[in-house]
Structures are given as C-alpha cells and as structure tokens.
PDB file of N, CA and C in Angstrom:
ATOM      1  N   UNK A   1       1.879   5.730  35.992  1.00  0.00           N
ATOM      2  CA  UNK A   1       0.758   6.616  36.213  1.00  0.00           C
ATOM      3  C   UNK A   1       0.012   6.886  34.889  1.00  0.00           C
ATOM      4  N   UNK A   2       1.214   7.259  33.860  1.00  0.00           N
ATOM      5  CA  UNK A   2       0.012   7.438  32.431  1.00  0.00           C
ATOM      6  C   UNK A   2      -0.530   6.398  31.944  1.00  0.00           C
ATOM      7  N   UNK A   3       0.055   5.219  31.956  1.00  0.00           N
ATOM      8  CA  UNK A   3      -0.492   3.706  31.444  1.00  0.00           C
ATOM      9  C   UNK A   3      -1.967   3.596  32.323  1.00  0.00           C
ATOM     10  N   UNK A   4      -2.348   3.791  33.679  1.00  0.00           N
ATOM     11  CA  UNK A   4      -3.184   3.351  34.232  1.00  0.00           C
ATOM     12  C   UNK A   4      -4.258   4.385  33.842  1.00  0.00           C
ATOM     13  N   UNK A   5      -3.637   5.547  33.563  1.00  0.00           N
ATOM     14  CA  UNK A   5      -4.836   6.770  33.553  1.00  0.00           C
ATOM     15  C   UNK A   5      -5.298   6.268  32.397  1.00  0.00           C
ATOM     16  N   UNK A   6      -4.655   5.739  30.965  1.00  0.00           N
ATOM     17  CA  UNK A   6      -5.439   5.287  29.999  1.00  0.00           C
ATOM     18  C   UNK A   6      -5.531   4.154  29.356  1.00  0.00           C
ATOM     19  N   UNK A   7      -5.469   3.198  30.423  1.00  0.00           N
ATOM     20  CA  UNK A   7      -5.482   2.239  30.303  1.00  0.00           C
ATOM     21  C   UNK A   7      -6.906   1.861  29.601  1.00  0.00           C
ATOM     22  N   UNK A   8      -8.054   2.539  29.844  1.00  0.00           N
ATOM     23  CA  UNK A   8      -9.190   2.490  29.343  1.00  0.00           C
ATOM     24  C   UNK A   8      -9.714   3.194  27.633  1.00  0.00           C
ATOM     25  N   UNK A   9      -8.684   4.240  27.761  1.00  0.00           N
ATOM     26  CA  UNK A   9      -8.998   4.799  26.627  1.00  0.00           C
ATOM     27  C   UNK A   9      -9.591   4.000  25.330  1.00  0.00           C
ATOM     28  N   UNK A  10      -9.856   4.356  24.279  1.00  0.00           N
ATOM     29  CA  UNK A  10     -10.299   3.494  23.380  1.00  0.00           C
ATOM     30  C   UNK A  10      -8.812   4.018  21.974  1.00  0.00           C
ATOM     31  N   UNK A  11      -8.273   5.570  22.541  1.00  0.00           N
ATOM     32  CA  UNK A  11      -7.366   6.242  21.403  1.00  0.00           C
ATOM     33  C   UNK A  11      -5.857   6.490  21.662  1.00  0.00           C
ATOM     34  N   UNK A  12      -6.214   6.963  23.141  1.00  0.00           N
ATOM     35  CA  UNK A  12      -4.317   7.080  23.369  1.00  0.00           C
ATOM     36  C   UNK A  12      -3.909   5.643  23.998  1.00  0.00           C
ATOM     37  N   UNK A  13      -2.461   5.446  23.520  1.00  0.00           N
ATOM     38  CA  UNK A  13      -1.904   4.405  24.071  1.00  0.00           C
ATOM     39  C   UNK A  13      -0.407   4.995  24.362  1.00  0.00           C
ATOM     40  N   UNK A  14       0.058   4.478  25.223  1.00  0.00           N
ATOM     41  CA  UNK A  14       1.339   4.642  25.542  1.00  0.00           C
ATOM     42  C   UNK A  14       2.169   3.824  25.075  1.00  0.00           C
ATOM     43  N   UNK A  15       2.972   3.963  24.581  1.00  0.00           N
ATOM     44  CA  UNK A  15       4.438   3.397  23.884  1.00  0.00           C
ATOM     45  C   UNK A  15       5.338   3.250  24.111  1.00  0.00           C
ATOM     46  N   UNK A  16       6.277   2.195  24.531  1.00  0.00           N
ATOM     47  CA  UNK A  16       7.881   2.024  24.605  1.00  0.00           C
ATOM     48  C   UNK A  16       8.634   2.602  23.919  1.00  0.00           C
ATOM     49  N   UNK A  17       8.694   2.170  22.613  1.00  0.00           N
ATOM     50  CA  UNK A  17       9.915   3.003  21.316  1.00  0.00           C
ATOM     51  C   UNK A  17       8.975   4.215  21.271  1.00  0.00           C
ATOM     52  N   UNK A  18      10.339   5.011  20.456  1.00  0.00           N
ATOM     53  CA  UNK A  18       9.991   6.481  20.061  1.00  0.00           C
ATOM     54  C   UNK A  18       9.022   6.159  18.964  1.00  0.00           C
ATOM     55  N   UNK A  19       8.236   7.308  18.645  1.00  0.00           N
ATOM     56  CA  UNK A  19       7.020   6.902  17.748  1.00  0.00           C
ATOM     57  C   UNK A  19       7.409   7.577  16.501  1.00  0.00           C
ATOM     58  N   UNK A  20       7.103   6.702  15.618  1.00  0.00           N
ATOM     59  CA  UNK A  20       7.262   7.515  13.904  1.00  0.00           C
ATOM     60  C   UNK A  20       6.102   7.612  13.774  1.00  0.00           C
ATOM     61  N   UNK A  21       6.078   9.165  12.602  1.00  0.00           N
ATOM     62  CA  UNK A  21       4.769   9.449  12.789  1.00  0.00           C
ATOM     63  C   UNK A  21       4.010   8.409  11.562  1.00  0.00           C
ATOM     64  N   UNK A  22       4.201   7.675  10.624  1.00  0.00           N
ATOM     65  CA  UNK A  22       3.935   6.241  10.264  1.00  0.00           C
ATOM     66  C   UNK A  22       2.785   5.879  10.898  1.00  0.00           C
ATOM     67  N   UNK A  23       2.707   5.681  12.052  1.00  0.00           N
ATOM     68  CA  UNK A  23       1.559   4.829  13.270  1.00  0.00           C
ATOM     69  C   UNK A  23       0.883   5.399  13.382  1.00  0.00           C
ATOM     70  N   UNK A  24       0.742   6.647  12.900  1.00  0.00           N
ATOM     71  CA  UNK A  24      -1.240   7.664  13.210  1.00  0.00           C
ATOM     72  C   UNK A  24      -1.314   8.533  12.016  1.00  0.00           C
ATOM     73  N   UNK A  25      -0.939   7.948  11.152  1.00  0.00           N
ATOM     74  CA  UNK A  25      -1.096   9.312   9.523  1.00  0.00           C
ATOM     75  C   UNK A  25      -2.373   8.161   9.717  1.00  0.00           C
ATOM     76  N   UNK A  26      -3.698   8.941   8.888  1.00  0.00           N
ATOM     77  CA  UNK A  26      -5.395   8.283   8.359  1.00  0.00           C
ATOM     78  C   UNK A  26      -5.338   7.562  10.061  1.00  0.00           C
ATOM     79  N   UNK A  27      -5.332   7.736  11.121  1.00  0.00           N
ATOM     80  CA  UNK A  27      -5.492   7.133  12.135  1.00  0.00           C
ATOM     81  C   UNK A  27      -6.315   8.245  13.398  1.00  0.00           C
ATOM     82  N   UNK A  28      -7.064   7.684  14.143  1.00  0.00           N
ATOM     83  CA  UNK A  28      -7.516   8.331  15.227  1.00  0.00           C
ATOM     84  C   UNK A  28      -6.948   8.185  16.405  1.00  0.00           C
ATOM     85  N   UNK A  29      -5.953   7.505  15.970  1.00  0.00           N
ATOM     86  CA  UNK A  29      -5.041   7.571  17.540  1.00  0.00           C
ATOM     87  C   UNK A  29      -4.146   8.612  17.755  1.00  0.00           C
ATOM     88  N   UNK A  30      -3.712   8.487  19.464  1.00  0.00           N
ATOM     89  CA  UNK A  30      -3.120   9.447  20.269  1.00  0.00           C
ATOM     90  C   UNK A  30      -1.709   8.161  20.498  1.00  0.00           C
ATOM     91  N   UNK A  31      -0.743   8.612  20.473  1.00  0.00           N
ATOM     92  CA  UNK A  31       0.873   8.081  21.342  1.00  0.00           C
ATOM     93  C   UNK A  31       1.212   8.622  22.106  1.00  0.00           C
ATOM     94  N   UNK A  32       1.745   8.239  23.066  1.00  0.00           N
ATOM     95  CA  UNK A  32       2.610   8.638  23.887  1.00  0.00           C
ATOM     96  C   UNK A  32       3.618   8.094  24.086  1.00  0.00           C
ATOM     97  N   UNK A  33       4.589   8.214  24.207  1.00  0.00           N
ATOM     98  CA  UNK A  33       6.162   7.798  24.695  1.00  0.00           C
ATOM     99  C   UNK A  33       6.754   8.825  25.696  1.00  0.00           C
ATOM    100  N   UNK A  34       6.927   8.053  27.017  1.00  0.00           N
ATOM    101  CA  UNK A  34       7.525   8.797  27.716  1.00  0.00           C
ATOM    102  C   UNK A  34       8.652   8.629  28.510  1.00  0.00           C
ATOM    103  N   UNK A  35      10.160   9.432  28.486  1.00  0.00           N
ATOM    104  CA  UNK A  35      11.238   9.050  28.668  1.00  0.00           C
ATOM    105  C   UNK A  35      11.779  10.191  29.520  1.00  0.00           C
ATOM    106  N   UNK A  36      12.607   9.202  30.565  1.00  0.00           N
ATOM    107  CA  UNK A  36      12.765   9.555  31.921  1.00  0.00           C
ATOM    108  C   UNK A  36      14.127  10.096  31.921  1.00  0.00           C
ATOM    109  N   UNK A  37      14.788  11.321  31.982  1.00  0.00           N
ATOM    110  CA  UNK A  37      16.119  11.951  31.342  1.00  0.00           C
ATOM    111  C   UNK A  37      16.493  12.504  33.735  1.00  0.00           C
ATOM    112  N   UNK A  38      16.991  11.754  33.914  1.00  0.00           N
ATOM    113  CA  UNK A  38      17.457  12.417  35.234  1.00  0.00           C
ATOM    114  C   UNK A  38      15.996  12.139  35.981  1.00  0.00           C
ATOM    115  N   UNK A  39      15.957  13.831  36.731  1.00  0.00           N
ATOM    116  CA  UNK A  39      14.367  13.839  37.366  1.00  0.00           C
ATOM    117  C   UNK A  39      13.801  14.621  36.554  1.00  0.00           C
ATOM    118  N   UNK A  40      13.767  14.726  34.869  1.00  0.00           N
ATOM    119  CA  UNK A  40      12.672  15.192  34.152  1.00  0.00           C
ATOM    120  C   UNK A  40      12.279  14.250  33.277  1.00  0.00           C
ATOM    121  N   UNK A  41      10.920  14.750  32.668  1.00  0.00           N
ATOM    122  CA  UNK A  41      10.403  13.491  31.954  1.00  0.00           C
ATOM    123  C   UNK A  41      10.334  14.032  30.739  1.00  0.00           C
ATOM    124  N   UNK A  42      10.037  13.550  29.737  1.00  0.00           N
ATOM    125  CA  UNK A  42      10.050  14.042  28.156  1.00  0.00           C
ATOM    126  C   UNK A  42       8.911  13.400  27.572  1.00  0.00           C
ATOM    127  N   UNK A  43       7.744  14.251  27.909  1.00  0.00           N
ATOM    128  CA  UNK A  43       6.618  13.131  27.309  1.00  0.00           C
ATOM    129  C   UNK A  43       6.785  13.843  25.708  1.00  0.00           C
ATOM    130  N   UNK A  44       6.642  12.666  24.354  1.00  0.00           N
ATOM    131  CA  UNK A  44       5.964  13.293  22.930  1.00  0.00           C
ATOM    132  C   UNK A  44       5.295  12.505  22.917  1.00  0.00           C
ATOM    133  N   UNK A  45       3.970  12.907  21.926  1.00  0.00           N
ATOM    134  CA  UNK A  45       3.167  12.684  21.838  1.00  0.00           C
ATOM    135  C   UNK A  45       2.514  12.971  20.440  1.00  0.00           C
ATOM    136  N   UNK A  46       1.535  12.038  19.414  1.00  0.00           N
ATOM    137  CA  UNK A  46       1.723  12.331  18.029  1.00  0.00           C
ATOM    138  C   UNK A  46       0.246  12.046  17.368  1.00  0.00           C
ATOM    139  N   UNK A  47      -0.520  13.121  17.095  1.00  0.00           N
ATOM    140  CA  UNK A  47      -1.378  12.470  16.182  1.00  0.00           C
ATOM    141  C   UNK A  47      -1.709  12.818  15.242  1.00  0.00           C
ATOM    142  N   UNK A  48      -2.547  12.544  14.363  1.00  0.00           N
ATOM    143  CA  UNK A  48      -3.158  12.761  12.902  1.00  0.00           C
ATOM    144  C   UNK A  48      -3.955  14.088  12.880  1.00  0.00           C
ATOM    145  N   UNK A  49      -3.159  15.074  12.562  1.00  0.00           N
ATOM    146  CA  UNK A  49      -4.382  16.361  12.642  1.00  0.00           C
ATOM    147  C   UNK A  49      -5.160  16.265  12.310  1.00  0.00           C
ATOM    148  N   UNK A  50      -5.780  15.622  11.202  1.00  0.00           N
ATOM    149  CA  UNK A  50      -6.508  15.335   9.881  1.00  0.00           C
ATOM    150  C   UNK A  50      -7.534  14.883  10.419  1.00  0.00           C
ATOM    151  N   UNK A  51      -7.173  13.693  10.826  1.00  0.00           N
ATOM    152  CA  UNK A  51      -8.231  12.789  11.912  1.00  0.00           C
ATOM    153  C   UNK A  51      -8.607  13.193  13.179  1.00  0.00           C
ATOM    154  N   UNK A  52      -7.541  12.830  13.664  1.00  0.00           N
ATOM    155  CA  UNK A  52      -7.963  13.307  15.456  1.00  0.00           C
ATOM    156  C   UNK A  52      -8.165  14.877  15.385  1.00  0.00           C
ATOM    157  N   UNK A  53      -8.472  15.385  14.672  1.00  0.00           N
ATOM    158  CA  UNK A  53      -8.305  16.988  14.622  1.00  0.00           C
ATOM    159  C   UNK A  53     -10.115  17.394  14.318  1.00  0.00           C
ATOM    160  N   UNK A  54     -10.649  17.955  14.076  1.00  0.00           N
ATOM    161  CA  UNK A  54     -12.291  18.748  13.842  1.00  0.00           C
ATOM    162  C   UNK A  54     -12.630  17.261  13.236  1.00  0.00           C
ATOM    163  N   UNK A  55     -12.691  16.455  12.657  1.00  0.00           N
ATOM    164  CA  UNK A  55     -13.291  15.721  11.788  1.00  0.00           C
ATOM    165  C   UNK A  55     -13.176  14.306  12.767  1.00  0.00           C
ATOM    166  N   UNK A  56     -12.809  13.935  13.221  1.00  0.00           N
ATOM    167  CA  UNK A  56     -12.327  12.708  14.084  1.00  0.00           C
ATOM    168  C   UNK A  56     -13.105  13.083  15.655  1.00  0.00           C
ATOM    169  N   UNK A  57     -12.674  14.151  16.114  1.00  0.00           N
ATOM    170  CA  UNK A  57     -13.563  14.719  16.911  1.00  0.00           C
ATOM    171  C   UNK A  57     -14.929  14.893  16.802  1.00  0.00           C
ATOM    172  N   UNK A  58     -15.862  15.103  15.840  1.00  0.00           N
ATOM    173  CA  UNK A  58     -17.140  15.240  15.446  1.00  0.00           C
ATOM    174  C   UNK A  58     -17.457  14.294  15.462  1.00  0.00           C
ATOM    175  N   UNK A  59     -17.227  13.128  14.856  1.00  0.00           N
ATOM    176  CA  UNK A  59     -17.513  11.595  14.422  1.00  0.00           C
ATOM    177  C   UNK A  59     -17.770  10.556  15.971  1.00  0.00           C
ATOM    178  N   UNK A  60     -16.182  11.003  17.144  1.00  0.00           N
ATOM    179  CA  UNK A  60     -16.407  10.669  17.969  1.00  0.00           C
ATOM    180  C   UNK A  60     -17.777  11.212  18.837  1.00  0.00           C
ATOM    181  N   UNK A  61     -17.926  12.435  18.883  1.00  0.00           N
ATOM    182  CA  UNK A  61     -19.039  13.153  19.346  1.00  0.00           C
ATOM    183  C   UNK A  61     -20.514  12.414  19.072  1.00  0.00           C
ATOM    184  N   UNK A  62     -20.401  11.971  18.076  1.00  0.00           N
ATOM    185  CA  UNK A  62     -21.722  12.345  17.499  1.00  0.00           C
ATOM    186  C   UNK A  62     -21.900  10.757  18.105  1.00  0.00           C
ATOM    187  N   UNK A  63     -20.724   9.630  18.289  1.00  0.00           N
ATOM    188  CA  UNK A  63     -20.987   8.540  18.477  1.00  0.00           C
ATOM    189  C   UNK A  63     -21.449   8.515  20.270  1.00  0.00           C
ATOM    190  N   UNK A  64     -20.808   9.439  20.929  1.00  0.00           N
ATOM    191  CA  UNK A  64     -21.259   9.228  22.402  1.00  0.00           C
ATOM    192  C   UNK A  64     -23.174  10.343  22.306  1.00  0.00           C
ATOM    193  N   UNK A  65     -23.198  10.908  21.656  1.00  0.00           N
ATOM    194  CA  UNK A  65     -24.534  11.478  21.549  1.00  0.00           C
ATOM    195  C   UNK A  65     -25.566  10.538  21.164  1.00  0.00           C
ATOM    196  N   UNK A  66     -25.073   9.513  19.912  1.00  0.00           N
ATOM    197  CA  UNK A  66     -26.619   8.346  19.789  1.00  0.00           C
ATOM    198  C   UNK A  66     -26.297   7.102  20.427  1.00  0.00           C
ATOM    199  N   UNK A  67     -25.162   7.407  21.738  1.00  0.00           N
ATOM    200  CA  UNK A  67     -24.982   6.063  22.306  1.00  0.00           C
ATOM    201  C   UNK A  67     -24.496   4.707  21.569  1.00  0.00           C
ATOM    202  N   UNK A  68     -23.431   5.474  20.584  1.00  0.00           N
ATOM    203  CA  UNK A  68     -22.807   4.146  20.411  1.00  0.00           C
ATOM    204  C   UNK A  68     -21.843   3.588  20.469  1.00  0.00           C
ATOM    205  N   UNK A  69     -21.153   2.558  19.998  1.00  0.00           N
ATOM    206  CA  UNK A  69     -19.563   2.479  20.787  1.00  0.00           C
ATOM    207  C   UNK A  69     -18.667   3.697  20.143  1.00  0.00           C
ATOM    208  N   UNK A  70     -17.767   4.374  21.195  1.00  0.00           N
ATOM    209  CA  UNK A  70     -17.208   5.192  20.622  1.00  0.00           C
ATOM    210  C   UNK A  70     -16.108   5.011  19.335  1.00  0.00           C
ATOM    211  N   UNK A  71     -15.781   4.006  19.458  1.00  0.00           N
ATOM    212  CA  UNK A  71     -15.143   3.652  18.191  1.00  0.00           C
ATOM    213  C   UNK A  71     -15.881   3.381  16.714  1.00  0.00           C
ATOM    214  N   UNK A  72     -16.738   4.127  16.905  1.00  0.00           N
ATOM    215  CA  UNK A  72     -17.406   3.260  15.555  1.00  0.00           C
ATOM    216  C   UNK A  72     -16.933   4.150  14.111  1.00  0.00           C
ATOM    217  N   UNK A  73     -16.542   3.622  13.234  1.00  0.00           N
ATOM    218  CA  UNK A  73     -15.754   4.446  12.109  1.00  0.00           C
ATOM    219  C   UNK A  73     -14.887   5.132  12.018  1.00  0.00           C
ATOM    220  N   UNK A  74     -13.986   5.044  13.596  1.00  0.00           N
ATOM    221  CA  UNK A  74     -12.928   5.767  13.462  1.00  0.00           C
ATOM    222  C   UNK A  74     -12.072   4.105  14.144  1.00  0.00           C
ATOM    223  N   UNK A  75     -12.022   3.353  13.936  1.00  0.00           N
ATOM    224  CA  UNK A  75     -10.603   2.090  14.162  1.00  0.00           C
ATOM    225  C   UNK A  75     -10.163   2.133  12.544  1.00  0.00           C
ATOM    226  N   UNK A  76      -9.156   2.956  12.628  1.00  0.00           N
ATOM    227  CA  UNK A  76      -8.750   2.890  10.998  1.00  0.00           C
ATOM    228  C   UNK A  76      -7.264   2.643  11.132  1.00  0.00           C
ATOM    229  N   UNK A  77      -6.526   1.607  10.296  1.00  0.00           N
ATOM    230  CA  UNK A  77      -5.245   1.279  10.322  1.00  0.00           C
ATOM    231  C   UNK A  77      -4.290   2.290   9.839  1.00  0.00           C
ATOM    232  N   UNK A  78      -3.272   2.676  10.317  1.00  0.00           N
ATOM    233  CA  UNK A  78      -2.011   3.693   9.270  1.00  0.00           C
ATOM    234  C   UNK A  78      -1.901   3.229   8.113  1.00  0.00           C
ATOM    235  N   UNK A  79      -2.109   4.244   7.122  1.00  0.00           N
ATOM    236  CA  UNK A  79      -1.795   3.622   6.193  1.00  0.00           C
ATOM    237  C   UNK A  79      -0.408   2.939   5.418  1.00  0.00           C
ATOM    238  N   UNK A  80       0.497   3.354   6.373  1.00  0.00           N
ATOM    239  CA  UNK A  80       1.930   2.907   6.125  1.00  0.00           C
ATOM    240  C   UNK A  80       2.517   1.929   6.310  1.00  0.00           C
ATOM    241  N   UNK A  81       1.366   0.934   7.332  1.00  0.00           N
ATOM    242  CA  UNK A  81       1.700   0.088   8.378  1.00  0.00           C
ATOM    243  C   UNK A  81       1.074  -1.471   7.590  1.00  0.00           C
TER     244      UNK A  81
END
C-alpha cells in the first residue's frame, strides 16, 4: 500500500533495510522502512531537517509555482554516500 501510494513521488521512497541516517544528511529525501512485528507495523522514517525542513520546502514551492520540474535543485546526493 505505501510503495503504490508513492510510487510517484519524486522524494519519499520506501526501503527494505533499516535506514542510516547517512542516505538523507544534504539530501531532500524522505525513507521509509516499514516492518511488520505480529499485527503491528513499525513504520521509521528519516529526513534531513536542514533540507527537507523550511529551506527544501521553499525551493520545492517555488518550483511548482513557476511550473517547473519539481526536482529542480533539490536531486542532491548524501554526502556520505
């Protein structure tokens, strides 16, 4: 169900392994990993305050306001990675 809901996204992705936070420090992405304990689920989930936080958010904004791809200046690699 979460894979299909964002399957489109351009930021969150869903993940198999547990996520180090490594994979979204200087990054605009969203993780998810979600693990199935009985009948409860344990979603975490991890991102870059820095980025995905007021400043990553604005940038995206401003890109769906002059119509452009929403990714534009925010596909930035971890820097750890």
């Amino acid at each position: 169900m979460y894979e299909e809901y964002y399957a489109k996204d351009s930021f969150v992705h869903i993940v198999e392994k547990n996520i180090d936070l490594k994979q979204v420090v200087n990054t605009n992405k969203c993780l998810i990993h979600l693990e199935k304990h009985g009948d409860k689920l344990l979603i975490i989930s991890c991102i870059d305050n820095l980025l995905k936080g007021a400043s990553g958010q604005a940038v995206h904004n401003m890109n769906l306001m002059f119509n452009l791809e929403e990714t534009v200046g925010l596909r930035l690699k971890p820097s750890a990675f």
